[in-house]
N, C-alpha and C. Protein backbone atom coordinates (compact mmCIF):
# COMPACT_ATOMS: atom_id res chain seq x y z
N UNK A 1 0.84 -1.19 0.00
CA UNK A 1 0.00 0.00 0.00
C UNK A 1 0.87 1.24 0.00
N UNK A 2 0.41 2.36 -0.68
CA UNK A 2 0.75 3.46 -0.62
C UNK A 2 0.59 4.39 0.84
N UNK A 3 2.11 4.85 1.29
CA UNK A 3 1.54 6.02 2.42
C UNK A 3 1.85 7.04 1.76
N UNK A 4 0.66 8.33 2.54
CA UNK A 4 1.03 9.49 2.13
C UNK A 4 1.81 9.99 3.32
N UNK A 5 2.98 10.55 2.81
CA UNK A 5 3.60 11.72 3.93
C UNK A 5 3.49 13.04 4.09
N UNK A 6 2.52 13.31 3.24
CA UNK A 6 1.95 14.64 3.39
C UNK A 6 0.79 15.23 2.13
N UNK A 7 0.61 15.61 2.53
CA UNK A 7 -0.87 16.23 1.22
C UNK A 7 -1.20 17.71 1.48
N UNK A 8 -1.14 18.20 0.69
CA UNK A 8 -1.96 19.99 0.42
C UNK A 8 -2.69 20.29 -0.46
N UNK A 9 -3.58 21.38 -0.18
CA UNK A 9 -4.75 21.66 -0.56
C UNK A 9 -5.07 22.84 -1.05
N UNK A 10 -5.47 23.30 -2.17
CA UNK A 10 -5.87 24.91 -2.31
C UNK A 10 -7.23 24.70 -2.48
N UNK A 11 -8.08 25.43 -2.18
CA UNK A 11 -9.04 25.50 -2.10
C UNK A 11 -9.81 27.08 -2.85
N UNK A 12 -9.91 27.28 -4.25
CA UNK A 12 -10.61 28.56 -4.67
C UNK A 12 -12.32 28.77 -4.24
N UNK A 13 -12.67 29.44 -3.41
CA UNK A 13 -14.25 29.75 -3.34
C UNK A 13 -14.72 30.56 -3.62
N UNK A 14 -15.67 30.51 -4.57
CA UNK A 14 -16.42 31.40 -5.60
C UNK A 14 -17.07 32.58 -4.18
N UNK A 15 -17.88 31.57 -3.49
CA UNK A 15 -18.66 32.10 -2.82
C UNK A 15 -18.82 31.49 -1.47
N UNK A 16 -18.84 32.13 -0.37
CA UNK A 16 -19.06 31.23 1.18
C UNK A 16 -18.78 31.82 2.28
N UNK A 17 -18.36 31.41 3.15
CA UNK A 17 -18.60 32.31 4.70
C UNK A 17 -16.75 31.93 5.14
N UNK A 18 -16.19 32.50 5.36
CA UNK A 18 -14.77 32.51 6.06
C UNK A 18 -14.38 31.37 7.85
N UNK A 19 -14.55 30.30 7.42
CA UNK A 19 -14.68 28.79 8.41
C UNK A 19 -13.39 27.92 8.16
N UNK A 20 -12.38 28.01 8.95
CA UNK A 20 -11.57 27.12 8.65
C UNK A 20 -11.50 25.85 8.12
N UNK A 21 -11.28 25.44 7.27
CA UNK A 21 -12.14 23.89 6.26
C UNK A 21 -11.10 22.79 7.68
N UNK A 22 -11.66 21.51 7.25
CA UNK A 22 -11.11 20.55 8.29
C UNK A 22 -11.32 19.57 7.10
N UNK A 23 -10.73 18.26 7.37
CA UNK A 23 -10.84 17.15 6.91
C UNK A 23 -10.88 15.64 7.26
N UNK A 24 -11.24 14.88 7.03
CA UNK A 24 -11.47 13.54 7.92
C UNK A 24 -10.62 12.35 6.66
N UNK A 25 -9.41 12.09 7.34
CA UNK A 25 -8.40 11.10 7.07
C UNK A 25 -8.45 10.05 8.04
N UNK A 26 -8.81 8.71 7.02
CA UNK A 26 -9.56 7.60 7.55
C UNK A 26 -10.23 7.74 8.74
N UNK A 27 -11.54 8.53 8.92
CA UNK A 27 -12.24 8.96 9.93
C UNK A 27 -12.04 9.73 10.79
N UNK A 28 -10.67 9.96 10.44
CA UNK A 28 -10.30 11.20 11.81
C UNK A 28 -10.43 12.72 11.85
N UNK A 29 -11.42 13.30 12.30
CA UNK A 29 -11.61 14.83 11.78
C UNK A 29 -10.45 15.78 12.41
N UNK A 30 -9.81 16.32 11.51
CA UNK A 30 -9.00 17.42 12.51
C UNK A 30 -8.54 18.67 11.19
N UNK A 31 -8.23 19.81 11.71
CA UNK A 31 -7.95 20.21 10.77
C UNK A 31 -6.79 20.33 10.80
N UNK A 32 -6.08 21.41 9.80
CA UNK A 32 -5.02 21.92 8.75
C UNK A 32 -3.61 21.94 9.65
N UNK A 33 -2.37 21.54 9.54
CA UNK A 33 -1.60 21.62 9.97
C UNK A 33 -1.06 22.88 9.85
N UNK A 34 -0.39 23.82 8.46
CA UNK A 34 0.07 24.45 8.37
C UNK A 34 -1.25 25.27 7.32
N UNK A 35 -1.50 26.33 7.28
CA UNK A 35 -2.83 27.00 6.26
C UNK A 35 -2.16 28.02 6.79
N UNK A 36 -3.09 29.09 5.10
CA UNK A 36 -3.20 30.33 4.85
C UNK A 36 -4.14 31.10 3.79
N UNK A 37 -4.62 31.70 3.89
CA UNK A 37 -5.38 32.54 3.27
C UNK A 37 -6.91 32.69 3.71
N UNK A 38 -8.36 31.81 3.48
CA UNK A 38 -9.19 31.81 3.78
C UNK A 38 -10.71 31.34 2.68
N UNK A 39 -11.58 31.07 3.09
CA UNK A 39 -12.69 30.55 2.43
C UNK A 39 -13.90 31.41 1.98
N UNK A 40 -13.74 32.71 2.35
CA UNK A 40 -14.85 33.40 2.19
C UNK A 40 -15.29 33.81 0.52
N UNK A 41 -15.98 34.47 0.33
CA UNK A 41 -16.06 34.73 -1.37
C UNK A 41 -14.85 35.54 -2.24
N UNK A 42 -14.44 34.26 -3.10
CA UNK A 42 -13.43 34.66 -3.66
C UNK A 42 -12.21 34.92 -3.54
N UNK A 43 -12.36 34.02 -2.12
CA UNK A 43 -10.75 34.38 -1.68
C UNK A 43 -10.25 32.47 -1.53
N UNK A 44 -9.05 32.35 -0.96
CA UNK A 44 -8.29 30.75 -1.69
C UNK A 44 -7.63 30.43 -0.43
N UNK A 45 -8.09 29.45 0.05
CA UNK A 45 -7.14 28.82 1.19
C UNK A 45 -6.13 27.59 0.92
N UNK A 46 -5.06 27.78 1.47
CA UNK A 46 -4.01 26.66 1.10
C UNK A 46 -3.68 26.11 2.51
N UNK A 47 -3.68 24.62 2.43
CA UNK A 47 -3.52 23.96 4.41
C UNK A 47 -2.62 22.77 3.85
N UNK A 48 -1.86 22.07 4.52
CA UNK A 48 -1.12 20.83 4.36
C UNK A 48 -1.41 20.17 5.84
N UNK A 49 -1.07 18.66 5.88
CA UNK A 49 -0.86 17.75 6.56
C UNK A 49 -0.62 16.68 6.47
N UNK A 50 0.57 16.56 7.16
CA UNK A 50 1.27 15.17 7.54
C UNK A 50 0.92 13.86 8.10
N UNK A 51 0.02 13.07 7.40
CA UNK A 51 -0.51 11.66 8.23
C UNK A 51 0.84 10.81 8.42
N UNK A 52 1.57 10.63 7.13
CA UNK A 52 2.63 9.60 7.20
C UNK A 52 2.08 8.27 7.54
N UNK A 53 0.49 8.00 6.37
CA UNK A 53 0.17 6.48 7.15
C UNK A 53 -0.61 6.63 5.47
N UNK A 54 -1.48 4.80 5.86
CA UNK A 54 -2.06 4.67 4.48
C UNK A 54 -3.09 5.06 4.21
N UNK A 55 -3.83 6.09 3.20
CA UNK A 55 -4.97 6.63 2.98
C UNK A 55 -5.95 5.39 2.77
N UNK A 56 -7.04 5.43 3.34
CA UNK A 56 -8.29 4.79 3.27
C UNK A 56 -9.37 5.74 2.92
N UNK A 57 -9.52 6.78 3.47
CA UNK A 57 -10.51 7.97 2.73
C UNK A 57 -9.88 9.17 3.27
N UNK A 58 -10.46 10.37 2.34
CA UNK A 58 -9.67 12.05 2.85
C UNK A 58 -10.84 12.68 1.96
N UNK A 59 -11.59 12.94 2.70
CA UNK A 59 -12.80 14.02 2.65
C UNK A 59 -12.73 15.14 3.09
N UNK A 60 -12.80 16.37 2.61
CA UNK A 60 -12.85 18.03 2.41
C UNK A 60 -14.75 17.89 3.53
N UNK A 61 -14.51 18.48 4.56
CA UNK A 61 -15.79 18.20 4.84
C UNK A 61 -16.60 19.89 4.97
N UNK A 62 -17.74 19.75 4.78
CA UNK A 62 -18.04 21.60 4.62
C UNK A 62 -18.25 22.25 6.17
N UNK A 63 -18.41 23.47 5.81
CA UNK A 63 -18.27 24.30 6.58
C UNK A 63 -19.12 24.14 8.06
N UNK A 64 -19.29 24.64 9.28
CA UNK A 64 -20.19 24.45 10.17
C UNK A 64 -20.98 25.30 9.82
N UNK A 65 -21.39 26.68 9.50
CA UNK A 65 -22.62 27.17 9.13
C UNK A 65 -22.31 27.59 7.73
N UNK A 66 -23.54 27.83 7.02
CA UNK A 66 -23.30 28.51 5.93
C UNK A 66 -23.03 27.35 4.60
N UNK A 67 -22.46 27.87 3.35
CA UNK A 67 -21.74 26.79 2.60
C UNK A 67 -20.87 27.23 1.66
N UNK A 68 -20.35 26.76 1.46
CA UNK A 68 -18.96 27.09 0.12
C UNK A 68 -19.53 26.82 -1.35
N UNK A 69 -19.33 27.86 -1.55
CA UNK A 69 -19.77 27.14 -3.31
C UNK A 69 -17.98 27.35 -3.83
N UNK A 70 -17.09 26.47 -3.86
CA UNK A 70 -16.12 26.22 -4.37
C UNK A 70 -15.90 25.81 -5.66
N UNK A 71 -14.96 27.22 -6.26
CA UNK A 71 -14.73 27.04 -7.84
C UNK A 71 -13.59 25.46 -8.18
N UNK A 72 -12.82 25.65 -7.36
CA UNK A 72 -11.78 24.09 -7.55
C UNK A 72 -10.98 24.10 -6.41
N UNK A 73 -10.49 23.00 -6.31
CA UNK A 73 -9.86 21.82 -5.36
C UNK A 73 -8.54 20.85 -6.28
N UNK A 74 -7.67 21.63 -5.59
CA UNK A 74 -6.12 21.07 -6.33
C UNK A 74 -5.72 20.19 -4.85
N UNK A 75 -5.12 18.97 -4.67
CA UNK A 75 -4.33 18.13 -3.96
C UNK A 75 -3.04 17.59 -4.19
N UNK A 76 -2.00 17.93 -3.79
CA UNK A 76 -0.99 17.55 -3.97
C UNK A 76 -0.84 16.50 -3.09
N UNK A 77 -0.20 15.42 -3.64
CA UNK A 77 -0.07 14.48 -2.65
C UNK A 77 1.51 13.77 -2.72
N UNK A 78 1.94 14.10 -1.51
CA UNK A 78 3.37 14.01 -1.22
C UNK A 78 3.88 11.89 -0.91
N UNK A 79 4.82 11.16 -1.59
CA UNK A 79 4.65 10.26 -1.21
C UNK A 79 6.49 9.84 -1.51
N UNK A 80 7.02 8.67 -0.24
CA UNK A 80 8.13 8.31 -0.82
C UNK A 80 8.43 7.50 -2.10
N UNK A 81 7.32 6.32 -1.90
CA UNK A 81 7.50 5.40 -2.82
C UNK A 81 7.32 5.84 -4.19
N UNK A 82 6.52 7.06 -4.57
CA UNK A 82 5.96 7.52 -5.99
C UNK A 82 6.59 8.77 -6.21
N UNK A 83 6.61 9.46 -5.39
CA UNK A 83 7.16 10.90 -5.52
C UNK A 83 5.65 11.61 -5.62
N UNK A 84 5.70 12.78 -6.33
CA UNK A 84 4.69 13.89 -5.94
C UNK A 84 3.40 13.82 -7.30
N UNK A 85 2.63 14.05 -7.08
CA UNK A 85 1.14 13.93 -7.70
C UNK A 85 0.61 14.92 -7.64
N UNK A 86 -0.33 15.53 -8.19
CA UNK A 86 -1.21 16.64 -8.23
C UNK A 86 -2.71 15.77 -8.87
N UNK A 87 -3.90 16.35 -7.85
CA UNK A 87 -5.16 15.70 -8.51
C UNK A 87 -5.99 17.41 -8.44
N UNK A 88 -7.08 17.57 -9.69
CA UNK A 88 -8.07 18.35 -9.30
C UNK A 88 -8.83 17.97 -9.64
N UNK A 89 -9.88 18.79 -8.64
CA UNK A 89 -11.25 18.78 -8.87
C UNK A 89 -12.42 19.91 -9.50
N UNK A 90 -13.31 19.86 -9.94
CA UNK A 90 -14.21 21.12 -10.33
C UNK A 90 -15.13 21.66 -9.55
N UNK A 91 -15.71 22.33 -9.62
CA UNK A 91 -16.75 22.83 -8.69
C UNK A 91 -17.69 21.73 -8.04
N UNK A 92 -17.72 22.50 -7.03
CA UNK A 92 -18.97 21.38 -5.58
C UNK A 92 -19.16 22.25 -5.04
N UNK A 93 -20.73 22.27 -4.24
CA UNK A 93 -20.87 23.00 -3.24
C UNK A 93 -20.97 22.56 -1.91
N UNK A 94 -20.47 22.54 -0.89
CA UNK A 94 -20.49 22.35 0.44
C UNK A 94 -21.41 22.99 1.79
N UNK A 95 -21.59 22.26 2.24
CA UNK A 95 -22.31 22.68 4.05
C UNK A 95 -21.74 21.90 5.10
N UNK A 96 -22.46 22.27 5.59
CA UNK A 96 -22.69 21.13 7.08
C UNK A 96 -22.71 19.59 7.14
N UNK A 97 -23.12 19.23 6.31
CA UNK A 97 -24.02 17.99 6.15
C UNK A 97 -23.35 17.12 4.73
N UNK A 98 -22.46 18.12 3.51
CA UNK A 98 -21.83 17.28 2.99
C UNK A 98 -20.38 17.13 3.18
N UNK A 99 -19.58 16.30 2.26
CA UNK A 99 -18.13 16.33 2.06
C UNK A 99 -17.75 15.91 0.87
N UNK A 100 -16.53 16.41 0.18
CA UNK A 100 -16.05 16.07 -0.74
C UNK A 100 -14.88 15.05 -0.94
N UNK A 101 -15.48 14.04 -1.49
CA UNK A 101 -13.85 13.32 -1.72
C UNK A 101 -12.93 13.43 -2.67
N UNK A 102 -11.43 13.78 -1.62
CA UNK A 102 -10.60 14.54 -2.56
C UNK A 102 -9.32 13.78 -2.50
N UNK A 103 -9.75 11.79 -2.13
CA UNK A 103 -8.62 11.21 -2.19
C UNK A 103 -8.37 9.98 -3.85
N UNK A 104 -7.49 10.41 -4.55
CA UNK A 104 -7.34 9.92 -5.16
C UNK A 104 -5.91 8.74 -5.21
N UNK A 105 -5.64 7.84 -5.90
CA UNK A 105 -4.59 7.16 -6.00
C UNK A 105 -3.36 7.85 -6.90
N UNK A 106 -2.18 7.55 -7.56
CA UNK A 106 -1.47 7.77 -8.08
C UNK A 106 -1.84 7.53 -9.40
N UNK A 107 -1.95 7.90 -9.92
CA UNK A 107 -1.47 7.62 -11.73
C UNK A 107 -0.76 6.16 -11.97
N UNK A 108 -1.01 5.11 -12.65
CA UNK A 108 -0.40 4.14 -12.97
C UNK A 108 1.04 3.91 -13.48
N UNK A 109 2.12 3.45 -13.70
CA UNK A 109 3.30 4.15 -13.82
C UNK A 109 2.66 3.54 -15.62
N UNK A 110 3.54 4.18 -16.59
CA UNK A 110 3.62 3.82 -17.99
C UNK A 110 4.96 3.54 -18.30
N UNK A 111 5.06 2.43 -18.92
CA UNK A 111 6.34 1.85 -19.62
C UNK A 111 6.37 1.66 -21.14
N UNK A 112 7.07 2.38 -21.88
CA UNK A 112 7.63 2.05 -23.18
C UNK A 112 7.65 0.94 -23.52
N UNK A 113 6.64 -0.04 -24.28
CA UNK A 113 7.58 -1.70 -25.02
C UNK A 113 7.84 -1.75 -26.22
């Protein structure tokens, strides 16, 4: 299995209320290790964190009041065995009540025959 040793996040929001985003890595809710900027309309938050274990799920979960209407969702995902990845996503809108899944695998490697 693949571990991640770290993953980051930008987050562009069209539109929404200024709520520190959190995320739930294999069930565990906590938020952002290192972040900056913010979620409110039109403005872009960037957060990283270090699990250093094997992804089972990593859900963007929405806001406590209010909701994000988020233009895109870039993930970098930091790893020894593969090296570095980038996944995005397109617009979703978020609340309370949903989450986005923003865990993807690596790219398959490709070989020349």
């Amino acid at each position: 299995m693949l571990v991640i040793d770290k993953f980051s996040v930008e987050i562009e929001t069209a539109a929404g209320s200024d709520h520190r985003p959190r995320f739930s890595f294999n069930g565990h809710v906590t938020d952002f290790d290192g972040s900056e900027g913010g979620t409110a309309s039109g403005q872009t938050f960037r957060g990283s964190f270090e699990p250093y274990s094997f992804p089972h799920e990593l859900t963007l979960l929405g806001p406590d009041a209010g909701d994000w209407r988020i233009r895109r969702i870039r993930v970098s995902f930091e790893t020894s065995a593969r090296g570095t990845y980038v996944v995005e996503f397109g617009s979703v809108t978020l609340d309370g009540t949903t989450a986005a899944d923003i865990w993807r695998p690596p790219p398959q490697p490709v070989y020349d025959v």
